[in-house]
Every structure is written in structure tokens, then in C-alpha cells.
Protein backbone atom coordinates (compact mmCIF):
# COMPACT_ATOMS: atom_id res chain seq x y z
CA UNK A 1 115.69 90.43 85.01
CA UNK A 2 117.03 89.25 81.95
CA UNK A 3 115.14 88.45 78.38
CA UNK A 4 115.86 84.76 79.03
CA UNK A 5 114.59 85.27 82.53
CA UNK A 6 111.62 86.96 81.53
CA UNK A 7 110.86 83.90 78.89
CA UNK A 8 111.51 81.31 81.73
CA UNK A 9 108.88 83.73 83.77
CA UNK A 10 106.68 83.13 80.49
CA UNK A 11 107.06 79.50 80.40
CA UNK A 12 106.53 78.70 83.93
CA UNK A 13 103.11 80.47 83.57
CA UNK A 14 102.01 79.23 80.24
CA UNK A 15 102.73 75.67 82.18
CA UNK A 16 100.21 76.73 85.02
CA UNK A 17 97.83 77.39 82.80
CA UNK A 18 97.96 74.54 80.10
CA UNK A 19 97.58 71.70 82.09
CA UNK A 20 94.41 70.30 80.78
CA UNK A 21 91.21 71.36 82.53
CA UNK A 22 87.47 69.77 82.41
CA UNK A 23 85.88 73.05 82.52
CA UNK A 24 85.90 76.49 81.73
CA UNK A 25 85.09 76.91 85.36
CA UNK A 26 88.40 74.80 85.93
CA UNK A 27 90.85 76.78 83.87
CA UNK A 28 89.16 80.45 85.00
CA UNK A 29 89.88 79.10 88.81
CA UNK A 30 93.35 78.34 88.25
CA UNK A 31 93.88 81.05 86.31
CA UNK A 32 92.66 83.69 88.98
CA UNK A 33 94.85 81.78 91.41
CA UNK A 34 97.94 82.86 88.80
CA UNK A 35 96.63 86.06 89.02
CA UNK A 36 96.56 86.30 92.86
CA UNK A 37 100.13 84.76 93.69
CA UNK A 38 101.48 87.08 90.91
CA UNK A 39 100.01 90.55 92.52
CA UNK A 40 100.86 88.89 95.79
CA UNK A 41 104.03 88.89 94.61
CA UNK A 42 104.68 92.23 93.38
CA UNK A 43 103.15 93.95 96.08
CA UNK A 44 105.37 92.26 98.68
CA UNK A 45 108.29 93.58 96.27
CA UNK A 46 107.16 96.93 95.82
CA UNK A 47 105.93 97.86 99.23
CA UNK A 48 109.40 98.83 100.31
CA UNK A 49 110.88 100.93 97.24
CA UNK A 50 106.99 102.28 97.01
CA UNK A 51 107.06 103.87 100.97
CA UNK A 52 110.84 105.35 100.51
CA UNK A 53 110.28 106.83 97.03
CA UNK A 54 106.67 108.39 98.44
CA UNK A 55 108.66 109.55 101.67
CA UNK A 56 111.15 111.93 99.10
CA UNK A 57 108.06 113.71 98.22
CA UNK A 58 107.06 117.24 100.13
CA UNK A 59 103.76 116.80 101.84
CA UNK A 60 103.82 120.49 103.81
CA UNK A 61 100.83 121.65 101.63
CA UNK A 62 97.50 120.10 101.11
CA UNK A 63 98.46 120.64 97.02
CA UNK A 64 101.61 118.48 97.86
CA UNK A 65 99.95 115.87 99.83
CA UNK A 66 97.39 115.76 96.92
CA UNK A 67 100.12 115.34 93.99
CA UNK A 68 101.59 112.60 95.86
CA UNK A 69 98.00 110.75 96.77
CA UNK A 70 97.54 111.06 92.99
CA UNK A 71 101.48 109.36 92.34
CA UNK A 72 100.51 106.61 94.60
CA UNK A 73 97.01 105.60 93.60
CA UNK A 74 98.04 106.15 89.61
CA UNK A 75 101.43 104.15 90.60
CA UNK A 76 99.61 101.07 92.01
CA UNK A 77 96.98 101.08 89.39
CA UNK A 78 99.24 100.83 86.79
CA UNK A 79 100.44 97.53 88.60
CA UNK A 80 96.91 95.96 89.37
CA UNK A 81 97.73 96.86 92.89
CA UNK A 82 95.85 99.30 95.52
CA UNK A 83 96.01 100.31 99.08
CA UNK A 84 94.79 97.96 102.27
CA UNK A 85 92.61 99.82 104.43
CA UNK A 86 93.59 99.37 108.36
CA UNK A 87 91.99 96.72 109.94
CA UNK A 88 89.48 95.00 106.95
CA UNK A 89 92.20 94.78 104.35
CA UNK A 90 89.71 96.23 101.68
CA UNK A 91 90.91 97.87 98.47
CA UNK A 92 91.48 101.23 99.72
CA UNK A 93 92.97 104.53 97.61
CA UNK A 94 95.09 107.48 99.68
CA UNK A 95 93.46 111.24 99.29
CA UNK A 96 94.54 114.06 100.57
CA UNK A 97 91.83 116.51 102.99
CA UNK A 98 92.27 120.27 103.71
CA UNK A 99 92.01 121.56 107.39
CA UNK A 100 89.70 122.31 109.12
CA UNK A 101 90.69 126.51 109.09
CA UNK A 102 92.17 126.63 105.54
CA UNK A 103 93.52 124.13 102.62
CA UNK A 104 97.24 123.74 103.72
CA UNK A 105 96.82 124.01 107.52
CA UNK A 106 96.28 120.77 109.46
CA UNK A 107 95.70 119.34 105.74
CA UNK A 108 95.39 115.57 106.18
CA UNK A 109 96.18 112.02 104.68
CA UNK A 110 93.31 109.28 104.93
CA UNK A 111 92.80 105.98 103.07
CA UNK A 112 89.29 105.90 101.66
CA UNK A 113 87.21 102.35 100.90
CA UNK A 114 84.14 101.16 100.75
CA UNK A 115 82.15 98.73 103.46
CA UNK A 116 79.96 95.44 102.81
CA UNK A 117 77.41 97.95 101.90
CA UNK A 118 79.10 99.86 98.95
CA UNK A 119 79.01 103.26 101.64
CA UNK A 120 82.58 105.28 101.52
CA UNK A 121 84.67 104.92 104.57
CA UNK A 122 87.62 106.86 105.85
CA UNK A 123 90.55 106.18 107.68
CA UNK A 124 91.74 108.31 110.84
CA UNK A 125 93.61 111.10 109.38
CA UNK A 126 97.83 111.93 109.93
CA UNK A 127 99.04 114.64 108.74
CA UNK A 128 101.92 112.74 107.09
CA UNK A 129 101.37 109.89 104.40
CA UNK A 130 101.18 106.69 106.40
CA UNK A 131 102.99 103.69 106.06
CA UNK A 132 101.32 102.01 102.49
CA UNK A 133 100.57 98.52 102.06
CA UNK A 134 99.91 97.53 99.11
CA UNK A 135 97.57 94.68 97.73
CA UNK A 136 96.60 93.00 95.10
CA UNK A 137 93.53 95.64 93.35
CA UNK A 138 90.37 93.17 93.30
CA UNK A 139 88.51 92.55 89.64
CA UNK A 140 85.72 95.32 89.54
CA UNK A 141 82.24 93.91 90.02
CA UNK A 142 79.73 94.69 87.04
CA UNK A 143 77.30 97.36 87.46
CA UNK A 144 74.08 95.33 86.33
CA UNK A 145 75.83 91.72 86.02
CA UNK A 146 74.01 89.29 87.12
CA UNK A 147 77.56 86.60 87.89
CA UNK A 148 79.09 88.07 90.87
């Protein structure tokens, strides 16, 4: 993209967001709707590049696998994205597991989230990094807030 396409970008969303609204309530909606067709966005453009760069990475050793868990979680984060876990779509991250006789053999790739009930879930295991989807990484919900 170009500076001037970068400050039409800028434009069109300063335009989204200025229409007039009644409410804070109002202008927090629409701009949270901003929010999720933008990370929509850029995870349907990234999800590509993001699986064949990951794939050039070795993944023989549960260090390896590790490394490039950590390259993928820190890589979406810095994008407001994060991993969908298989079959509920939650935020997930990817972590790496040793085997079941030592760290490096039958060392594993899961996706980790959480159910309705805050516990940690895991996916099935593969021993090489599945296919990643990424979505857009949900606001955090305050510890002690009261407005959830």
C-alpha cells in the first residue's frame, strides 16, 4: 500500500466513525463493528502467507515445535489476531507437548482454549503444526469488572 492509500484507509474509517451518534453506547457499537470487519479482514489475508511461512520452520524436536508455537502466538498477537480452536471457534493459542517417553520423541502440537466455564481445553494432538486459522483475538474480560 501506498501513503496515499494508507490516508484513504484513514479517511474511510474516520468516516465510519464520525457520523453523529445519540449515545456513547451508539458510537462504542459501531466502533467495535470497525474493529471486527478490520481483524476479519486481516486474518483472511494473513492466513495463507501465516501457514507457508510456519511450514519453513523445523518442527523434528519438541524445542523446535516450541520456538515456532511461540512465532505464531507472538505473530498473531502482535496483529490482534489468535488461533480458532476446532469445532467452537474460541480464541485458542498453539503449544507445543513432549512425548510421552522423552521431550523430542512423539513431541506434539495442540491448540489450547478455554470452555464456557473458564477450564483449559486441548485439542487432539499431530505431531506436525496443523493447518492455522486465524481470528480476530476477542477484548479480554476484566478480572473483577462488573460490565461484561
Amino acid at each position: 500500500m501506498s501513503d496515499g492509500e494508507y490516508q484513504v484507509l484513514r479517511e474511510t474509517l474516520r468516516a465510519a466513525l464520525d457520523h453523529e451518534a445519540d449515545s456513547y453506547a451508539q458510537l462504542s457499537m459501531r466502533a467495535r463493528s470497525v474493529r471486527s470487519i478490520a481483524m476479519a479482514e486481516m486474518a483472511r489475508a494473513v492466513t495463507a502467507s501465516l501457514n507457508a511461512e510456519a511450514s519453513r520452520f523445523p518442527q523434528d524436536t519438541l524445542v523446535e515445535k516450541r520456538e515456532l508455537a511461540a512465532w505464531v502466538n507472538h505473530e498473531l498477537r502482535q496483529l490482534g489476531l489468535t488461533l480458532a480452536f476446532p469445532g467452537t471457534r474460541r480464541p485458542a493459542i498453539l503449544t507445543a507437548t513432549p512425548g510421552r517417553r522423552d521431550a523430542d520423541e512423539g513431541s506434539r502440537f495442540r491448540l489450547e482454549s478455554k470452555d464456557e466455564q473458564g477450564r483449559r481445553v486441548m485439542s487432539a494432538s499431530l505431531e506436525w503444526m496443523p493447518e492455522l486459522e486465524p481470528i480476530e483475538n476477542p477484548p479480554r474480560i476484566e478480572g473483577g469488572a462488573r460490565h461484561r
